[in-house]
Protein backbone atom coordinates (compact mmCIF):
# COMPACT_ATOMS: atom_id res chain seq x y z
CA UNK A 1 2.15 36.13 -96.95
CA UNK A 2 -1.27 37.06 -96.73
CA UNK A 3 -1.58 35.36 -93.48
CA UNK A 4 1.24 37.13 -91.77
CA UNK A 5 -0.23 40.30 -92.79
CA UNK A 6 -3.42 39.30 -90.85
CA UNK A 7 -1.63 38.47 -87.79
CA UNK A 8 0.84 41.17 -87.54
CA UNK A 9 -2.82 43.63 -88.29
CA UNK A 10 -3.97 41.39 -85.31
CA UNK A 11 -0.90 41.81 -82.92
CA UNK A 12 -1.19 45.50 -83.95
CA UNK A 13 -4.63 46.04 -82.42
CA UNK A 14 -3.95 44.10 -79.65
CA UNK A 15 -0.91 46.21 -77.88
CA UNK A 16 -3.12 49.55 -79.03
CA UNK A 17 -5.70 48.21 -76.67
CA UNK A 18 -2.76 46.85 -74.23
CA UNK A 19 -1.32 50.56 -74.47
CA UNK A 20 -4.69 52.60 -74.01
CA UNK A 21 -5.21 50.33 -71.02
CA UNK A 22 -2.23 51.08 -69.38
CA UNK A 23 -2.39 54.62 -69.40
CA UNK A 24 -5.53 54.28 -67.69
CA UNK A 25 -5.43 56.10 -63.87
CA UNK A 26 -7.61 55.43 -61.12
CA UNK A 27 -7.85 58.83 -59.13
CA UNK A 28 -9.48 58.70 -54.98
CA UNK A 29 -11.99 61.86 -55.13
CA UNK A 30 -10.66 64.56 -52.56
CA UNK A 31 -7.56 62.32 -52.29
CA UNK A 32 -7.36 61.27 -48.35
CA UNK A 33 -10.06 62.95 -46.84
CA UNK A 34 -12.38 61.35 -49.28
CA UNK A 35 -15.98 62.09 -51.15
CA UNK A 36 -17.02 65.10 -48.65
CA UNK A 37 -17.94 68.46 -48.88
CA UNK A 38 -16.10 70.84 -50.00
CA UNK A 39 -14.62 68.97 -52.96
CA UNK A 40 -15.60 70.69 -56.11
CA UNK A 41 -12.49 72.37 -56.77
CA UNK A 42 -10.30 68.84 -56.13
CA UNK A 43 -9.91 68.15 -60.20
CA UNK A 44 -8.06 71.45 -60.78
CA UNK A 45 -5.04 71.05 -61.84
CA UNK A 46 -5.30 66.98 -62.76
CA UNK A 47 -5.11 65.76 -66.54
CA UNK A 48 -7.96 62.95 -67.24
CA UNK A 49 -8.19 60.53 -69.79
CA UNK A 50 -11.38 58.46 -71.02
CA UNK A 51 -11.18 55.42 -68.79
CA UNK A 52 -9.91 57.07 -66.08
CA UNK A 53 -11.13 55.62 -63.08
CA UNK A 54 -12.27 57.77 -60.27
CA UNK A 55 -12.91 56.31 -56.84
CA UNK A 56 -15.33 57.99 -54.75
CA UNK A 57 -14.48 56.97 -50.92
CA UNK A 58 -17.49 57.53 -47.70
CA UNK A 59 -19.22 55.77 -44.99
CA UNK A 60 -22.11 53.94 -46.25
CA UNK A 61 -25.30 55.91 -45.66
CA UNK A 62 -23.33 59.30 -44.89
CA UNK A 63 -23.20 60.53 -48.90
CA UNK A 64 -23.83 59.28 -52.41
CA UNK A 65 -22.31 59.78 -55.81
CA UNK A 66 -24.71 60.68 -58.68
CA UNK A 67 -24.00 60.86 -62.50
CA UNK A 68 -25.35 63.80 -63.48
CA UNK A 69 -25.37 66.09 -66.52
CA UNK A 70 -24.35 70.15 -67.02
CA UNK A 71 -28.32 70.95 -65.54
CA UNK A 72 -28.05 68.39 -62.83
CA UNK A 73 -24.85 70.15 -61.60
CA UNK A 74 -25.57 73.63 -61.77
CA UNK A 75 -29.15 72.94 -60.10
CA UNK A 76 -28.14 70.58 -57.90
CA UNK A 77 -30.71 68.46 -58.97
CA UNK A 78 -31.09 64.29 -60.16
CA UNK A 79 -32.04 64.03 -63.99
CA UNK A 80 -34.82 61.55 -64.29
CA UNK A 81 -32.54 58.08 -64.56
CA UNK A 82 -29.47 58.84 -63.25
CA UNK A 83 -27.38 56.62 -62.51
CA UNK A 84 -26.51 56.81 -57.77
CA UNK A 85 -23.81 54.68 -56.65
CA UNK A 86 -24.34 54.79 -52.41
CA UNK A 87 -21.97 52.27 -51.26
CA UNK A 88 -18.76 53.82 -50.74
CA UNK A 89 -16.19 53.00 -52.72
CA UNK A 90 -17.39 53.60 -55.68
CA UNK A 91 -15.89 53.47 -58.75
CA UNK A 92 -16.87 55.17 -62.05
CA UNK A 93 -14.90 55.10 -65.09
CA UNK A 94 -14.64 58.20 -67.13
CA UNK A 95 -16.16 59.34 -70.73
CA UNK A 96 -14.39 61.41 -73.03
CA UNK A 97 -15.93 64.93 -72.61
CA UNK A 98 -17.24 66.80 -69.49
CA UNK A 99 -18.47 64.21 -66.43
CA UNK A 100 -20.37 65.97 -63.79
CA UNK A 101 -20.74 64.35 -60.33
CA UNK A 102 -22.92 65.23 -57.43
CA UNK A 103 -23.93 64.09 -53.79
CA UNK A 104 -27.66 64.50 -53.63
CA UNK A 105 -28.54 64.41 -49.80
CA UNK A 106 -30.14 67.71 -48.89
CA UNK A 107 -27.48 70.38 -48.82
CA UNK A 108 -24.41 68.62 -49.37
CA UNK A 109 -24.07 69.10 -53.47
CA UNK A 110 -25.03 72.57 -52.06
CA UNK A 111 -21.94 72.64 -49.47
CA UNK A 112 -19.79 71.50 -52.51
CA UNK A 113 -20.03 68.03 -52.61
CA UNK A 114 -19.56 67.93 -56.61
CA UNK A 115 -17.10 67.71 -59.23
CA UNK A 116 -16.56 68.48 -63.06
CA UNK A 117 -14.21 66.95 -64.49
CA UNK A 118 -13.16 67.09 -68.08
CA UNK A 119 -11.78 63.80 -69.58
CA UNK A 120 -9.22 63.98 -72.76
């Protein structure tokens, strides 16, 4: 009996995880036109989840996508060890809580290339 309970406590966590995976979404920043300027009001509207995915799509070399926190995004500045994706096609998964995102070539977090995005 015992054993039973342990395995039905296993099967249990294992189709939570299975569930919380699937409701993951993997969002492309600014939709077709891409990670450009102009872009910081592209989350209104949209529901996010923790583990969200969000895909930030440019030319290599034209932009870059920078974790940043509330400071960093206001300023338009790079915290000391953030973390700069500059491939295109980047992916970065979400955190519960606020998740601030900026390009930061001169002028372009400026010209709006950044997003806030609140993740449930």
């Amino acid at each position: 009996m015992e054993m039973n309970m342990k395995m039905m406590f296993v099967l249990c966590i294992v189709v939570l995880i299975q569930t919380e995976m699937a409701h993951a979404v993997e969002y492309k920043v600014g939709d077709s036109g891409g990670w450009t300027f102009n872009t910081v009001g592209w989350p209104k509207g949209k529901r996010f989840r923790a583990g969200d995915t969000l895909t930030f799509n440019y030319p290599n070399g034209a932009h870059n996508v920078v974790v940043v926190n509330k400071a960093g995004y206001n300023t338009c500045s790079t915290p000391r060890g953030a973390k700069v994706y500059s491939k295109g096609g980047d992916k970065v998964k979400l955190v519960k809580g606020q998740n601030y995102f900026i390009c930061n070539y001169a002028g372009h977090c400026e010209s709006g290339m950044k997003i806030s995005v609140f993740a449930m």
